[in-house]
C-alpha atoms as a PDB file:
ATOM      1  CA  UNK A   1       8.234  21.293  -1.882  1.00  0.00           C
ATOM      2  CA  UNK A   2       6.980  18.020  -1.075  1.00  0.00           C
ATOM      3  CA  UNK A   3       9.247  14.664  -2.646  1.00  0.00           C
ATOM      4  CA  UNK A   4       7.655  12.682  -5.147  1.00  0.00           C
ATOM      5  CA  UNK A   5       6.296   9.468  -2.757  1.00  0.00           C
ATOM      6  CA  UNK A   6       7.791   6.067  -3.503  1.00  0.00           C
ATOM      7  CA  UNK A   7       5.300   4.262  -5.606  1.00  0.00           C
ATOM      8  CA  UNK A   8       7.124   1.817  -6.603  1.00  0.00           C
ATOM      9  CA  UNK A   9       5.845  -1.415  -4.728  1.00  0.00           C
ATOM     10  CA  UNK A  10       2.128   0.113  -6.106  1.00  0.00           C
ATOM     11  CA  UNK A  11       3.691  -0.098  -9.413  1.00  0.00           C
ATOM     12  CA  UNK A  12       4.566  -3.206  -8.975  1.00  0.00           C
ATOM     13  CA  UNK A  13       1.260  -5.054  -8.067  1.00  0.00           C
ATOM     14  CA  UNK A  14      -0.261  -3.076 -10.461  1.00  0.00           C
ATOM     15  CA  UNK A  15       1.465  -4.532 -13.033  1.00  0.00           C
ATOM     16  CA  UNK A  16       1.293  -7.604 -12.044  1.00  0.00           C
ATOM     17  CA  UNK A  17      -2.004  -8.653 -11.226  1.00  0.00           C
ATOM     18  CA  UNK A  18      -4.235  -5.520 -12.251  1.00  0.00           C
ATOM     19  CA  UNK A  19      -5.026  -3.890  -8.562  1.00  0.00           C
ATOM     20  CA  UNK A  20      -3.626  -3.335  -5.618  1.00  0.00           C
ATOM     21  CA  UNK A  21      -4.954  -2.875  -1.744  1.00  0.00           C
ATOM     22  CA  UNK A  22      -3.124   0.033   0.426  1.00  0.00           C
ATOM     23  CA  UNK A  23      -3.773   0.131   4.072  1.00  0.00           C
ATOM     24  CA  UNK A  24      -3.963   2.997   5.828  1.00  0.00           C
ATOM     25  CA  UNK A  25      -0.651   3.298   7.082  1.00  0.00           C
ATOM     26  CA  UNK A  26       0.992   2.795   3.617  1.00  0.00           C
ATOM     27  CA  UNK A  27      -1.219   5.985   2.475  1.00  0.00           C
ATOM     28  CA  UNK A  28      -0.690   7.645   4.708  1.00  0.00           C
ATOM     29  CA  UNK A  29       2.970   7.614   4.555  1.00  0.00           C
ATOM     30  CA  UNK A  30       2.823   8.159   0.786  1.00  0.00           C
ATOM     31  CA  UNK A  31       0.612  10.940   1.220  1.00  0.00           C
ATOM     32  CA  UNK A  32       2.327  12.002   4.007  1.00  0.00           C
ATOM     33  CA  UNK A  33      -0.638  12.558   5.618  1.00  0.00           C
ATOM     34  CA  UNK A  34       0.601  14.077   8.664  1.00  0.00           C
ATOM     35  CA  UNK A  35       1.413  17.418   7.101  1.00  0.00           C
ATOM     36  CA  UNK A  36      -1.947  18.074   4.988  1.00  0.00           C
ATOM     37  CA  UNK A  37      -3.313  20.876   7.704  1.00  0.00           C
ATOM     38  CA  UNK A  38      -6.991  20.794   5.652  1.00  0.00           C
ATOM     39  CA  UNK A  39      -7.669  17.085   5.822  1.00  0.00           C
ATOM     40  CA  UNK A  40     -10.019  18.097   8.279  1.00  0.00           C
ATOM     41  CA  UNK A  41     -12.244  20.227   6.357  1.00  0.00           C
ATOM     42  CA  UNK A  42     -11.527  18.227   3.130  1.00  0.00           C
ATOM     43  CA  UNK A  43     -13.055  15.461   5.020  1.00  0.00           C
ATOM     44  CA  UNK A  44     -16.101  17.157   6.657  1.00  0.00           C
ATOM     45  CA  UNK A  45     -16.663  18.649   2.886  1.00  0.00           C
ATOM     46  CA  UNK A  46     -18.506  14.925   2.038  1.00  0.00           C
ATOM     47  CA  UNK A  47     -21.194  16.640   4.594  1.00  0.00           C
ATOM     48  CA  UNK A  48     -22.263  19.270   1.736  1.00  0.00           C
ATOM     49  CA  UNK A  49     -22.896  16.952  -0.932  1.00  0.00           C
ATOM     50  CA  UNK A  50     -25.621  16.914  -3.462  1.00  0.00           C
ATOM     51  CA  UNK A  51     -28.173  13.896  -3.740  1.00  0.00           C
ATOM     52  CA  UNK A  52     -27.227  12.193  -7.033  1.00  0.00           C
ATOM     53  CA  UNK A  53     -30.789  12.660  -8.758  1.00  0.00           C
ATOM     54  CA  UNK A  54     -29.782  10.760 -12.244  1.00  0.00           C
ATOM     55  CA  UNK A  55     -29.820   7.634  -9.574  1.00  0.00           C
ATOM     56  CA  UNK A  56     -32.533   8.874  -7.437  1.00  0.00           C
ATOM     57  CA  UNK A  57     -34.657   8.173 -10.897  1.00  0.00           C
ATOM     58  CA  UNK A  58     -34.078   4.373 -10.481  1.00  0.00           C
ATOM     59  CA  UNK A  59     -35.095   4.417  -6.788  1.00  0.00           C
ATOM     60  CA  UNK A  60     -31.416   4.476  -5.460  1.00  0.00           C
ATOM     61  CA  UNK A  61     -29.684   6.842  -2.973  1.00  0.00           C
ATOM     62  CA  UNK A  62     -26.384   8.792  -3.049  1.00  0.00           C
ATOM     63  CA  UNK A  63     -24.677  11.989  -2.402  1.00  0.00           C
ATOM     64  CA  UNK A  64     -21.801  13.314  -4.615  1.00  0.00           C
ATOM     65  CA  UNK A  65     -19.853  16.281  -6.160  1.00  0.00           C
ATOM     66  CA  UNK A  66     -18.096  15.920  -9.375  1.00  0.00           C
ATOM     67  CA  UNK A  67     -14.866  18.119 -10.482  1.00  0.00           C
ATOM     68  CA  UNK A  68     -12.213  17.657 -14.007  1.00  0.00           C
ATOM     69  CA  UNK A  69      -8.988  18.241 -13.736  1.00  0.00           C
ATOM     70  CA  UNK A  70      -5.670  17.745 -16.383  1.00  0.00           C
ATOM     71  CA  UNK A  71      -2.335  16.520 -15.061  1.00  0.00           C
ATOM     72  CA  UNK A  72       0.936  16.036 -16.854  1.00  0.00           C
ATOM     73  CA  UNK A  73       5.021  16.868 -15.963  1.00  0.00           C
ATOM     74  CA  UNK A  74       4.293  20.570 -15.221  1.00  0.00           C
ATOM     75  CA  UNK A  75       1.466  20.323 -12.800  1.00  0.00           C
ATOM     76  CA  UNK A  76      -2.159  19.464 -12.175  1.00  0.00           C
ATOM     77  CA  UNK A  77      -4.954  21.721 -13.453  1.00  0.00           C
ATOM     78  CA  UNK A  78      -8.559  22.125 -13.001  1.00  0.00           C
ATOM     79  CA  UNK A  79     -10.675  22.597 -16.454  1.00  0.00           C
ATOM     80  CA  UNK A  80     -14.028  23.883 -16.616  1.00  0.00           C
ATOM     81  CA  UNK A  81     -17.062  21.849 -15.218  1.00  0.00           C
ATOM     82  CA  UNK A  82     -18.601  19.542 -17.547  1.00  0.00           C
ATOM     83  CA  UNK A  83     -20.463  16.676 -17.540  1.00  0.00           C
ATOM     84  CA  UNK A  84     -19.513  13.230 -16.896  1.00  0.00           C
ATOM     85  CA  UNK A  85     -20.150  10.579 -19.364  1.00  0.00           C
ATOM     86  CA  UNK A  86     -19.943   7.164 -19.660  1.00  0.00           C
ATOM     87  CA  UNK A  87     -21.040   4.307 -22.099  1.00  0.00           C
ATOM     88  CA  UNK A  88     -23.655   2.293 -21.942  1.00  0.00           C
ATOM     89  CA  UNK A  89     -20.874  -0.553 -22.435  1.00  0.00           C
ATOM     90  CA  UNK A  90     -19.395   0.461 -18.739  1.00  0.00           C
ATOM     91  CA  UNK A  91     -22.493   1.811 -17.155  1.00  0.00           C
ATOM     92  CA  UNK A  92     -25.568  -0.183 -18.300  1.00  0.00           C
ATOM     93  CA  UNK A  93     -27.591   1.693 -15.687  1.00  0.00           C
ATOM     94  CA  UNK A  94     -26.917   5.189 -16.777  1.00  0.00           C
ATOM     95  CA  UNK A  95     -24.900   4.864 -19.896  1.00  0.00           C
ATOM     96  CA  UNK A  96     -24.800   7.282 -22.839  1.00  0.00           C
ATOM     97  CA  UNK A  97     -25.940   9.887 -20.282  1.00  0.00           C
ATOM     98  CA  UNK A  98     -24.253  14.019 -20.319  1.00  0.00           C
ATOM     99  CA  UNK A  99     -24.380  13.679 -16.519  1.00  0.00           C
ATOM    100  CA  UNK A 100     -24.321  16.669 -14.651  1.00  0.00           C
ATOM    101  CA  UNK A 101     -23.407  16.663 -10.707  1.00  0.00           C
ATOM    102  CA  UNK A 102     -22.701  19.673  -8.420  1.00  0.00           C
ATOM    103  CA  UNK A 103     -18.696  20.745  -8.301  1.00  0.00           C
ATOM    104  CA  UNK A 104     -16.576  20.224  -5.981  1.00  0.00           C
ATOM    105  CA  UNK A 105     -16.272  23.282  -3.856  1.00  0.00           C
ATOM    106  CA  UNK A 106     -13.350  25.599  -4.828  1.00  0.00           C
ATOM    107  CA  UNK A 107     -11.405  25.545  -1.753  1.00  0.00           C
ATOM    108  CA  UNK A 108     -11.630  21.577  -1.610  1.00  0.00           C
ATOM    109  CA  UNK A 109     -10.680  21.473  -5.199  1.00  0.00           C
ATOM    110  CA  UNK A 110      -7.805  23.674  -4.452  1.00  0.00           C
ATOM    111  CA  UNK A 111      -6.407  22.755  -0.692  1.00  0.00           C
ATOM    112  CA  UNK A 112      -3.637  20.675  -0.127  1.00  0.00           C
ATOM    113  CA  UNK A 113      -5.445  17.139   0.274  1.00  0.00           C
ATOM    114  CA  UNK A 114      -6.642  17.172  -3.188  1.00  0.00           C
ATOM    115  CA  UNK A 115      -3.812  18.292  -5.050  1.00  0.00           C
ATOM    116  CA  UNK A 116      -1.835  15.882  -2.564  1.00  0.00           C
ATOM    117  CA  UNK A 117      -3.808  12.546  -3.577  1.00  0.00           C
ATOM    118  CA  UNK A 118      -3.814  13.985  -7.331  1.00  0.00           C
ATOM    119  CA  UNK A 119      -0.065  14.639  -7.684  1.00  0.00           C
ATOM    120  CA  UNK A 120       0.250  10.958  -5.882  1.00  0.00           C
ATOM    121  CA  UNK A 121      -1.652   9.391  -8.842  1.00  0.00           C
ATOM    122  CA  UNK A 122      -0.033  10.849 -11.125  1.00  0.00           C
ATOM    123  CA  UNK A 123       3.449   9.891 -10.653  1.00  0.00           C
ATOM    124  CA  UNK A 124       2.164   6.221  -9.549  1.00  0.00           C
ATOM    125  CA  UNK A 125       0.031   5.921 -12.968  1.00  0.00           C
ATOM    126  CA  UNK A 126       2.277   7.530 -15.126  1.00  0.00           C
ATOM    127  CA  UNK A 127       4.876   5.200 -13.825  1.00  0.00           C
ATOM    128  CA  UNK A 128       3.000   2.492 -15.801  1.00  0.00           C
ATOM    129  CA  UNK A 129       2.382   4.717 -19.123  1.00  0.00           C
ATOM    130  CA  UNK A 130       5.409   6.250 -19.567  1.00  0.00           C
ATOM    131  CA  UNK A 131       4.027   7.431 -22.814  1.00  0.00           C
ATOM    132  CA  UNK A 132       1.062   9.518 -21.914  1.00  0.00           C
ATOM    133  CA  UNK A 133       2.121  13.017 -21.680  1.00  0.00           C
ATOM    134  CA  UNK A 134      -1.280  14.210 -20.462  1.00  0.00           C
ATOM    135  CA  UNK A 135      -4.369  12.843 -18.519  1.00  0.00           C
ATOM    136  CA  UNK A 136      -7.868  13.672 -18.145  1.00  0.00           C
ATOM    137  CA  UNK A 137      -8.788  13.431 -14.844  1.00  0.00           C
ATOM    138  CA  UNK A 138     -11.724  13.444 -12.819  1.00  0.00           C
ATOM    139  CA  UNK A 139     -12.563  13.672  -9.245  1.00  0.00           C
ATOM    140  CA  UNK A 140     -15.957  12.101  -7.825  1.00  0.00           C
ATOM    141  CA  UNK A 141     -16.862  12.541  -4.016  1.00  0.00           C
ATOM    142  CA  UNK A 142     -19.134  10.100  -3.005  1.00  0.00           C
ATOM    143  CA  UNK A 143     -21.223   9.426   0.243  1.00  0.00           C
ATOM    144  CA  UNK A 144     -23.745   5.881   0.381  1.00  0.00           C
ATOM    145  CA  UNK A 145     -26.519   5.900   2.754  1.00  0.00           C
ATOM    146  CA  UNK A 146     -27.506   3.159   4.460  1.00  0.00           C
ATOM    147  CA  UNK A 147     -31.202   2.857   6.162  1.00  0.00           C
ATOM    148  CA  UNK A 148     -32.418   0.531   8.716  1.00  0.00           C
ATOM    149  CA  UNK A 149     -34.947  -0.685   5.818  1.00  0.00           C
ATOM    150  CA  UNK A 150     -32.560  -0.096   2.651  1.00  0.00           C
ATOM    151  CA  UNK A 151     -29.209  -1.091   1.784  1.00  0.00           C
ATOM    152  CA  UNK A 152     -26.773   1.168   0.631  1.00  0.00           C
ATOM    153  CA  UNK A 153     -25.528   0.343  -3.176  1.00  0.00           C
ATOM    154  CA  UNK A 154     -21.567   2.084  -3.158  1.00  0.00           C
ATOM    155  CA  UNK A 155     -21.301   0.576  -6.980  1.00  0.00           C
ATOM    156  CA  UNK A 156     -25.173   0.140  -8.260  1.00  0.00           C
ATOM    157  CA  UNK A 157     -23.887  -0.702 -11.944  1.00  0.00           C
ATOM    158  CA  UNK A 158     -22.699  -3.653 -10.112  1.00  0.00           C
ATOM    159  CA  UNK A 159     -19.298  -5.391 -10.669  1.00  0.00           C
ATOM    160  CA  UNK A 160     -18.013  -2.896 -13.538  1.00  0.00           C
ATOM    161  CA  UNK A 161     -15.268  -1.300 -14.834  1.00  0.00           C
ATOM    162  CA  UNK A 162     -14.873   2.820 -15.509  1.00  0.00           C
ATOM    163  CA  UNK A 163     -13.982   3.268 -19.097  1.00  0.00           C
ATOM    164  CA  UNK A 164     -10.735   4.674 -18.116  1.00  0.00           C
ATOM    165  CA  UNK A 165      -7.236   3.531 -17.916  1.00  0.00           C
ATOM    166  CA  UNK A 166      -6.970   4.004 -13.844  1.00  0.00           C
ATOM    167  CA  UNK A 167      -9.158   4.675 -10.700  1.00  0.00           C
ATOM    168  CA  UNK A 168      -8.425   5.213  -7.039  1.00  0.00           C
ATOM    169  CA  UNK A 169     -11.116   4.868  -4.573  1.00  0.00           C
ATOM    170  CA  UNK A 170      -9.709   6.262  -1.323  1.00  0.00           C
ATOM    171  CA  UNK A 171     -11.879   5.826   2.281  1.00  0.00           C
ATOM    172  CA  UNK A 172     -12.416   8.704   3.835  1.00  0.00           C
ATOM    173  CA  UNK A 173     -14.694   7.975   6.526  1.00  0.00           C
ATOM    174  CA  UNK A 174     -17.363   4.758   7.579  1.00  0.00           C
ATOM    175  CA  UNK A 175     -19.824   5.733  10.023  1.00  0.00           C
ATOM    176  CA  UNK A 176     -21.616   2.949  11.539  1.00  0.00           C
ATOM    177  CA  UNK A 177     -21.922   0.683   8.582  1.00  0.00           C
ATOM    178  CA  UNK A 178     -21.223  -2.727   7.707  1.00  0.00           C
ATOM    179  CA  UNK A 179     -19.922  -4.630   4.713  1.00  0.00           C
ATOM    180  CA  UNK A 180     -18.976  -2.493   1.527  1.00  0.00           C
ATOM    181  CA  UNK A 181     -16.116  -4.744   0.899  1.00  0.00           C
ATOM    182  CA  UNK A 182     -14.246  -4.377  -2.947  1.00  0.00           C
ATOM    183  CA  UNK A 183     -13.715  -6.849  -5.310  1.00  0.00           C
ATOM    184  CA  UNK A 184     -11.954  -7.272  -7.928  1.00  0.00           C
ATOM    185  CA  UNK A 185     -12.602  -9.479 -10.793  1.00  0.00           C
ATOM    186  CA  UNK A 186     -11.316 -11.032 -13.699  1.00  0.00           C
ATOM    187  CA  UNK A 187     -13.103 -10.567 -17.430  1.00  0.00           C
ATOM    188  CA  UNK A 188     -14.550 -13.823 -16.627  1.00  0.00           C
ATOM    189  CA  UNK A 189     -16.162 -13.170 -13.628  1.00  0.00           C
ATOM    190  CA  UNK A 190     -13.544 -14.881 -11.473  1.00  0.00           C
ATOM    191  CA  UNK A 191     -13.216 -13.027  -8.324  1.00  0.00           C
ATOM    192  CA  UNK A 192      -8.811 -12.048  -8.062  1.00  0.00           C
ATOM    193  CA  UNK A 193      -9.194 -10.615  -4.695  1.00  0.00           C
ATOM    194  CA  UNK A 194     -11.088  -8.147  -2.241  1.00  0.00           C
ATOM    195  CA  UNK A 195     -10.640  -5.954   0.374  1.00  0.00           C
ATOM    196  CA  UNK A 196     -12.494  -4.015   3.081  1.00  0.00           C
ATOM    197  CA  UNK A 197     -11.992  -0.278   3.218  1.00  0.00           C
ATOM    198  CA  UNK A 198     -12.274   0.249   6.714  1.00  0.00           C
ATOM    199  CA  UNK A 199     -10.256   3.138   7.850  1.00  0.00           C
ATOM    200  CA  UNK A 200      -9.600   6.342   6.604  1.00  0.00           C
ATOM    201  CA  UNK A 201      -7.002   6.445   3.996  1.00  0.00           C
ATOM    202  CA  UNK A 202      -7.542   2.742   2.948  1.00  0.00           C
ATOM    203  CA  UNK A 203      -7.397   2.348  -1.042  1.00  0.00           C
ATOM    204  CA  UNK A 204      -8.127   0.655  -3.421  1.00  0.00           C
ATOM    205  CA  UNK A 205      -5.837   0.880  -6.846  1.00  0.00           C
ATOM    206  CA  UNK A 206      -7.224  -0.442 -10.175  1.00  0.00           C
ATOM    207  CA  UNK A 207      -6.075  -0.731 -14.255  1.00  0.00           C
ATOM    208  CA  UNK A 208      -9.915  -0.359 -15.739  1.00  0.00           C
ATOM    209  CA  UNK A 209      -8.719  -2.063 -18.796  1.00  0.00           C
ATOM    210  CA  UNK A 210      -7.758  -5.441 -16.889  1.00  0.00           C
ATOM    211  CA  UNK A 211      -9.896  -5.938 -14.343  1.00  0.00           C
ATOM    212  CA  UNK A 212     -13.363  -5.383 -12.970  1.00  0.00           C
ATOM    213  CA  UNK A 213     -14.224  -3.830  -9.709  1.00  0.00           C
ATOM    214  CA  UNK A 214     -17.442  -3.977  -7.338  1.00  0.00           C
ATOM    215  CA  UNK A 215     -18.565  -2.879  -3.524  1.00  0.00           C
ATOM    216  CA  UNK A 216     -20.832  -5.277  -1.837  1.00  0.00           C
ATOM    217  CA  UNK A 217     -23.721  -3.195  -0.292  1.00  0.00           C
ATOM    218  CA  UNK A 218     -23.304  -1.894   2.882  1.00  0.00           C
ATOM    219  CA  UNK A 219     -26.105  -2.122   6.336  1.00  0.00           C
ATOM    220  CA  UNK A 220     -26.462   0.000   9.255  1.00  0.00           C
ATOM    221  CA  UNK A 221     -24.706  -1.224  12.351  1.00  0.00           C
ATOM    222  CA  UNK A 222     -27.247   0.652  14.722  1.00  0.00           C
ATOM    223  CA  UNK A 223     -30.492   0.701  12.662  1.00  0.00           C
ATOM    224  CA  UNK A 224     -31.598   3.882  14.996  1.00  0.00           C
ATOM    225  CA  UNK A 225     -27.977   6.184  14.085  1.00  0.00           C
ATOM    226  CA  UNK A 226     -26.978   7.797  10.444  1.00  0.00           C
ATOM    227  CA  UNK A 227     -24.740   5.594   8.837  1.00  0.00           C
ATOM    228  CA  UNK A 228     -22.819   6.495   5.587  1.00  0.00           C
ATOM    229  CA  UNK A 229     -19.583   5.241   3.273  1.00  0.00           C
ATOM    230  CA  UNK A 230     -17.586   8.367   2.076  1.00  0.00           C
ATOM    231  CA  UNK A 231     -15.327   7.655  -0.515  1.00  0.00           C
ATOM    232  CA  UNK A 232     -13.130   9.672  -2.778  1.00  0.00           C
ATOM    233  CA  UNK A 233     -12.745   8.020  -6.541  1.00  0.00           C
ATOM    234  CA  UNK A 234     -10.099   9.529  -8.680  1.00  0.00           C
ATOM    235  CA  UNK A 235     -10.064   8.358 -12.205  1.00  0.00           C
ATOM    236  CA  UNK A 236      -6.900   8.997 -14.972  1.00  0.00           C
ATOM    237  CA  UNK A 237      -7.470   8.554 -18.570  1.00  0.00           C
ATOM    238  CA  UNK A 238      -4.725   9.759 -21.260  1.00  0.00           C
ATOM    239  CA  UNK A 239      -5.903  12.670 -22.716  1.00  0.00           C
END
C-alpha cells in the first residue's frame, strides 16, 4: 500500500495565498511517479479524445473526456456518468448548460495513475476542510489544438473560476507549442502570480472560492507539425 504523500508545504501555500505552483519534480515525488507502470498508456489515452462540440458551436476547438467520481476516508469511487454543469455565473460562455462529454475510458478511469493523482487530492484538499466528509469529484481530460492560422484557447471562458471548492490542472504533455502560461488572479482582477506548465507533471493547485485562474492561448512552434496542450483538471467540491 502506497503512504499517504506529504502535502503539507501544498497545504501551506494554499492557505496562504489561494494557489500554489508544483514543478515537476515535486509531483513527481508526491505521486511517486516512478512506480505508476500505466503512466504510459494513461498518457497516450489524451490521443482518443472526443472533439468538445458544445465549444465547437462558438467556433472554438478542443478535445476532452469527462468522468465523476466520490472520495472520502474509505476510498475513491466512480458514480455513474452524468453531465457536467456549470453556472452561467462561472461559465458565461456555456453556463446553465447539462453538458454531456464522452467518459473517460474504463481502464484509464481505473489504472493506477488516476486513482494515484485522485487519492493525492484528496488527502491535500481535505487537509484544508477537515470538515467535509465527502467530495464530488470530477475528472476532465483535456487536449488544445493549436493551428498555424488559429490559436489554441486552454481556458476560452477566460480568466474564471470553477464553481467548486478546489481544482488541479496537471501537464501531461506539450507538443510543440508555445505560451499557455496560468494565472492566477485576485477578485479584482489583480494578477497574484503565474506559471508555465511546461513539463509533464507540472501543476497547478487552486481554492475556486479565492482566486481566479486563466491560460494565455497557446501558438504552434513549427507552424507545419501538430501541436497540442494535454492537461488533466481534477476538480473537488464537498458533496
Amino acid at each position: 500500500m502506497t503512504p499517504s504523500p506529504d502535502t503539507s508545504a501544498l497545504h501551506d501555500r494554499l492557505q496562504r495565498d489561494g494557489f500554489a505552483f508544483a514543478t515537476a519534480d515535486v509531483m513527481r515525488r508526491l505521486l511517486d511517479a516512478p512506480t505508476l507502470d500505466d503512466w504510459p498508456a494513461f498518457a497516450a489515452s489524451w490521443n482518443e479524445l472526443a472533439p468538445d462540440s458544445y465549444l465547437a458551436a462558438s467556433g472554438r476547438h478542443r478535445r476532452r473526456r469527462h468522468a465523476t467520481f466520490s472520495a472520502d476516508a474509505d476510498g475513491i469511487r466512480r458514480e455513474a456518468h452524468q453531465a457536467h454543469f456549470q453556472s452561467l455565473r462561472y461559465n458565461p460562455l456555456q453556463g446553465d448548460i447539462q453538458r454531456w462529454f464522452e467518459p473517460v475510458e474504463p481502464a484509464i478511469a481505473a489504472g493506477a495513475s488516476l486513482r494515484r493523482i485522485l487519492g493525492f487530492c484528496r488527502d491535500c484538499f481535505g487537509a484544508l476542510a477537515p470538515a467535509t466528509r465527502r467530495w464530488h469529484v470530477e475528472v476532465h481530460q483535456f487536449r488544445i489544438e493549436a493551428r498555424a492560422d488559429e490559436a489554441g484557447e486552454p481556458t476560452p471562458e477566460g480568466v474564471h473560476r470553477d464553481g467548486v471548492d478546489y481544482v488541479l490542472v496537471l501537464l501531461i504533455e506539450r507538443a510543440n507549442i508555445e505560451r499557455g502560461t496560468t494565472t492566477i488572479h485576485a477578485p479584482d482582477g489583480r494578477e497574484l502570480g503565474s506559471f508555465t506548465l511546461a513539463h509533464a507533471f507540472d501543476a497547478a493547485l487552486v481554492d475556486d472560492h479565492r482566486v481566479f485562474h486563466g491560460v494565455t492561448p497557446v501558438t504552434p512552434l513549427d507552424p507545419r507539425q501538430p501541436s497540442h496542450r494535454d492537461v488533466l483538471v481534477v476538480t473537488f467540491r464537498a458533496a
